[in-house]
C-alpha atoms as a PDB file:
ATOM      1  CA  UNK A   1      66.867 -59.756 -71.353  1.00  0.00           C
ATOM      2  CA  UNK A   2      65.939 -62.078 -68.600  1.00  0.00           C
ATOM      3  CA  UNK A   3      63.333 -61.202 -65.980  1.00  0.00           C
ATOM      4  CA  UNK A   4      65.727 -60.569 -63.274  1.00  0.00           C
ATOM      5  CA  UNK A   5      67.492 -58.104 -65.418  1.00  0.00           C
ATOM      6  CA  UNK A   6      64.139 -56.316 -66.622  1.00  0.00           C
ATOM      7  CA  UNK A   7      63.125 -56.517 -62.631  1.00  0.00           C
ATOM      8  CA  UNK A   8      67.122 -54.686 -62.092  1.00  0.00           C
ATOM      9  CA  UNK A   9      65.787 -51.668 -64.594  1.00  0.00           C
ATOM     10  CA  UNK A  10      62.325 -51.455 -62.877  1.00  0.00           C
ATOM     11  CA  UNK A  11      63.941 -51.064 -59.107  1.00  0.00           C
ATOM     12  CA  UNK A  12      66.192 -48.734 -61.485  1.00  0.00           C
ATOM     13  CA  UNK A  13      63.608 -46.552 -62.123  1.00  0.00           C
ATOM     14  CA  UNK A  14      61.919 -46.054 -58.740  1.00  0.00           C
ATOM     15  CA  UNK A  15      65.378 -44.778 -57.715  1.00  0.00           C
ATOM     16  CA  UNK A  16      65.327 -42.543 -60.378  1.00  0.00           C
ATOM     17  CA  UNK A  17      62.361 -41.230 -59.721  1.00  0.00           C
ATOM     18  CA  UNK A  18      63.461 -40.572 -55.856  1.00  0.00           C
ATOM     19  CA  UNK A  19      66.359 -38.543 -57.141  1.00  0.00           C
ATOM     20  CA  UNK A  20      64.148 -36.607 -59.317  1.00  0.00           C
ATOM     21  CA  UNK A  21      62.031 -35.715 -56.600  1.00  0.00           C
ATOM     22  CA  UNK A  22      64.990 -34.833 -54.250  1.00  0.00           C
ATOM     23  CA  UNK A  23      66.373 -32.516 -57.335  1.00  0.00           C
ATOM     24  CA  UNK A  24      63.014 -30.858 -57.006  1.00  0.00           C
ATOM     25  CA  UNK A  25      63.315 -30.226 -53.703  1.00  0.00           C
ATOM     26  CA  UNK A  26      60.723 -32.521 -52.594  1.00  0.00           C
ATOM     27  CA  UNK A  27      61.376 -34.444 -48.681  1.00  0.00           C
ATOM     28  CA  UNK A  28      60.713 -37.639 -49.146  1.00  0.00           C
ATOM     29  CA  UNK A  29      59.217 -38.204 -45.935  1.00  0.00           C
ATOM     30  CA  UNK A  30      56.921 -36.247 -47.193  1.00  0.00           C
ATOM     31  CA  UNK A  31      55.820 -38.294 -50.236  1.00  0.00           C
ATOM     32  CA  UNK A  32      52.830 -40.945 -50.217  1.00  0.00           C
ATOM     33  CA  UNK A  33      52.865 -43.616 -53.111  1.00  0.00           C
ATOM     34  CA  UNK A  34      49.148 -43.101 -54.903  1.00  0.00           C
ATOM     35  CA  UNK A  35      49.873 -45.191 -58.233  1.00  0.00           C
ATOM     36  CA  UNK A  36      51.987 -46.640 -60.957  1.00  0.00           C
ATOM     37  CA  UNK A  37      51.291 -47.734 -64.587  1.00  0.00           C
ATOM     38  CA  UNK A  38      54.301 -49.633 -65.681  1.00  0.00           C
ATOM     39  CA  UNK A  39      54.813 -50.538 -69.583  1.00  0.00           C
ATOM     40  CA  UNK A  40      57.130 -53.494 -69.972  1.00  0.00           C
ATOM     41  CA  UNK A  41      59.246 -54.388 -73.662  1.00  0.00           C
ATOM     42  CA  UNK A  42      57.510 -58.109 -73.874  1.00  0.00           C
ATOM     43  CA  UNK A  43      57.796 -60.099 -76.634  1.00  0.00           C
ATOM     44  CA  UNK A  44      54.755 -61.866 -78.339  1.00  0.00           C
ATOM     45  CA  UNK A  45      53.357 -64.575 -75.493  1.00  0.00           C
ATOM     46  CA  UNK A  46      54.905 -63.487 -72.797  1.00  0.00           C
ATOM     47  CA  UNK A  47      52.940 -62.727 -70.089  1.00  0.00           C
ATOM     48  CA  UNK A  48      55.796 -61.633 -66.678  1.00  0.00           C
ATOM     49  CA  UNK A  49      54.725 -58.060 -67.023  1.00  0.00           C
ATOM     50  CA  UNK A  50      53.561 -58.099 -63.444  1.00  0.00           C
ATOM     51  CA  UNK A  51      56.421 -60.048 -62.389  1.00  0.00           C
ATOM     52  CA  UNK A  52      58.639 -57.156 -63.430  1.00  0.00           C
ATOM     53  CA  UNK A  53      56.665 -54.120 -61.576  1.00  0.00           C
ATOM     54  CA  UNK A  54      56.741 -56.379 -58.555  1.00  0.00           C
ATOM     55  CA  UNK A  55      60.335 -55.378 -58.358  1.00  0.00           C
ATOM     56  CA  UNK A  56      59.357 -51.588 -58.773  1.00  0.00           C
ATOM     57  CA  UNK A  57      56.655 -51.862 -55.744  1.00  0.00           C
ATOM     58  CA  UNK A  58      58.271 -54.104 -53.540  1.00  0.00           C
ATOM     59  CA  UNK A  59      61.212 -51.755 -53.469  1.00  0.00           C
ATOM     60  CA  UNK A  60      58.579 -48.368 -53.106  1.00  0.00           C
ATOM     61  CA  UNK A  61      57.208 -50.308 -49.798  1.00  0.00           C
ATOM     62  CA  UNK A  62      60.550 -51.710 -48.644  1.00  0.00           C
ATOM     63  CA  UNK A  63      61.274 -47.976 -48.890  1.00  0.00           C
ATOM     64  CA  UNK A  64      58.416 -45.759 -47.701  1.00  0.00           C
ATOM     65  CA  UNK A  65      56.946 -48.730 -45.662  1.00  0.00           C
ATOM     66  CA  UNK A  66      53.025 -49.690 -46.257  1.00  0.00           C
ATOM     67  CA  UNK A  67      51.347 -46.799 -45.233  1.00  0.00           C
ATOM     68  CA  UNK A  68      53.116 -44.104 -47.525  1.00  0.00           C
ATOM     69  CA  UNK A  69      54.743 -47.252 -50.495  1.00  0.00           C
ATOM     70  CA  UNK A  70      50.806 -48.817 -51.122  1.00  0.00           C
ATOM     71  CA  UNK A  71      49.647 -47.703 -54.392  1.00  0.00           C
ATOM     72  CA  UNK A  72      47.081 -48.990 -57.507  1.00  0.00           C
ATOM     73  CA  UNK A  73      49.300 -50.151 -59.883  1.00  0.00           C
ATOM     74  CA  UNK A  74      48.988 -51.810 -63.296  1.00  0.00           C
ATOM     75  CA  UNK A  75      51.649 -53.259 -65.476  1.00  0.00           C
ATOM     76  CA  UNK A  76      50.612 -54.043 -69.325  1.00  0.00           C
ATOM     77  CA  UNK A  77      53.556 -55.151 -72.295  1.00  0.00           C
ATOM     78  CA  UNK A  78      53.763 -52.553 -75.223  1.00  0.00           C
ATOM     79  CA  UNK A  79      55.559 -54.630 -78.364  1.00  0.00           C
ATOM     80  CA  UNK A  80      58.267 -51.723 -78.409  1.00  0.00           C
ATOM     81  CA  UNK A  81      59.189 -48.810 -76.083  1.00  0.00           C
ATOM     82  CA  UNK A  82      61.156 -45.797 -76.625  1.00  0.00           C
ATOM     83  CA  UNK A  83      65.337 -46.214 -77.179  1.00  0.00           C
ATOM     84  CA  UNK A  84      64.556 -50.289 -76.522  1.00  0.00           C
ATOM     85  CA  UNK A  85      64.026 -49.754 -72.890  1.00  0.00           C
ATOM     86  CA  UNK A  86      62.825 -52.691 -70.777  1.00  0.00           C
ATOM     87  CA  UNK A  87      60.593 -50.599 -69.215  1.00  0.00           C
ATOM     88  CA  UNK A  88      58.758 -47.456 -68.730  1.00  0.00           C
ATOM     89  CA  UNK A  89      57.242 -46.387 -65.841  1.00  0.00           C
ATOM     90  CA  UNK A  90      55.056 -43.497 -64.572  1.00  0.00           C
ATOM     91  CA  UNK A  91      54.129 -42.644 -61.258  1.00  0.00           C
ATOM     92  CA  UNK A  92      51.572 -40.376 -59.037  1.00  0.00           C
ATOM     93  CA  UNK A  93      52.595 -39.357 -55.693  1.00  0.00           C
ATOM     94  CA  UNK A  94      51.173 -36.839 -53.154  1.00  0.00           C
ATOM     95  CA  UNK A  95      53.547 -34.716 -51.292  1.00  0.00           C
ATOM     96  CA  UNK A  96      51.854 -34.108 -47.979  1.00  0.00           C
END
């Protein structure tokens, strides 16, 4: 997989997670970013990890704009993730 494509499956993800939300019930002008731990499939020596949860928060602020998108974040590789998945992502947000 090439970083664009692993970068594809991160922005992939954030959408994901709005649609959960929205199936909850949740506005989404409601919802502040507060942080993100992404796990990305990386194979021994590569170090883009943070390349590919740029994708993941630049889309969050394109999205919800600085003051609500800005969260910690931190982005490590894992040697294997669940069903091969390029990555895995989880996410804290306050609903205000």
């Amino acid at each position: 997989m090439t970083v664009e494509e692993a970068q594809a499956a991160a922005r992939l993800v954030a959408l994901a997670m709005l649609g959960s939300l929205k199936r909850a019930g949740v506005e989404l002008e409601r919802v502040s970013w507060v942080r993100v731990f992404g796990m990305v499939n990386a194979a021994p020596g590569w170090n883009g990890m943070a390349q590919v949860m740029n994708a993941f928060s630049n889309l969050v602020l394109e999205l919800f704009g600085p003051e609500r998108g800005a969260h910690a974040r931190s982005a490590m590789g894992a040697a294997e993730l669940p069903f091969d998945v390029p990555v895995e992502i989880e996410a804290e947000v306050e609903i205000g």
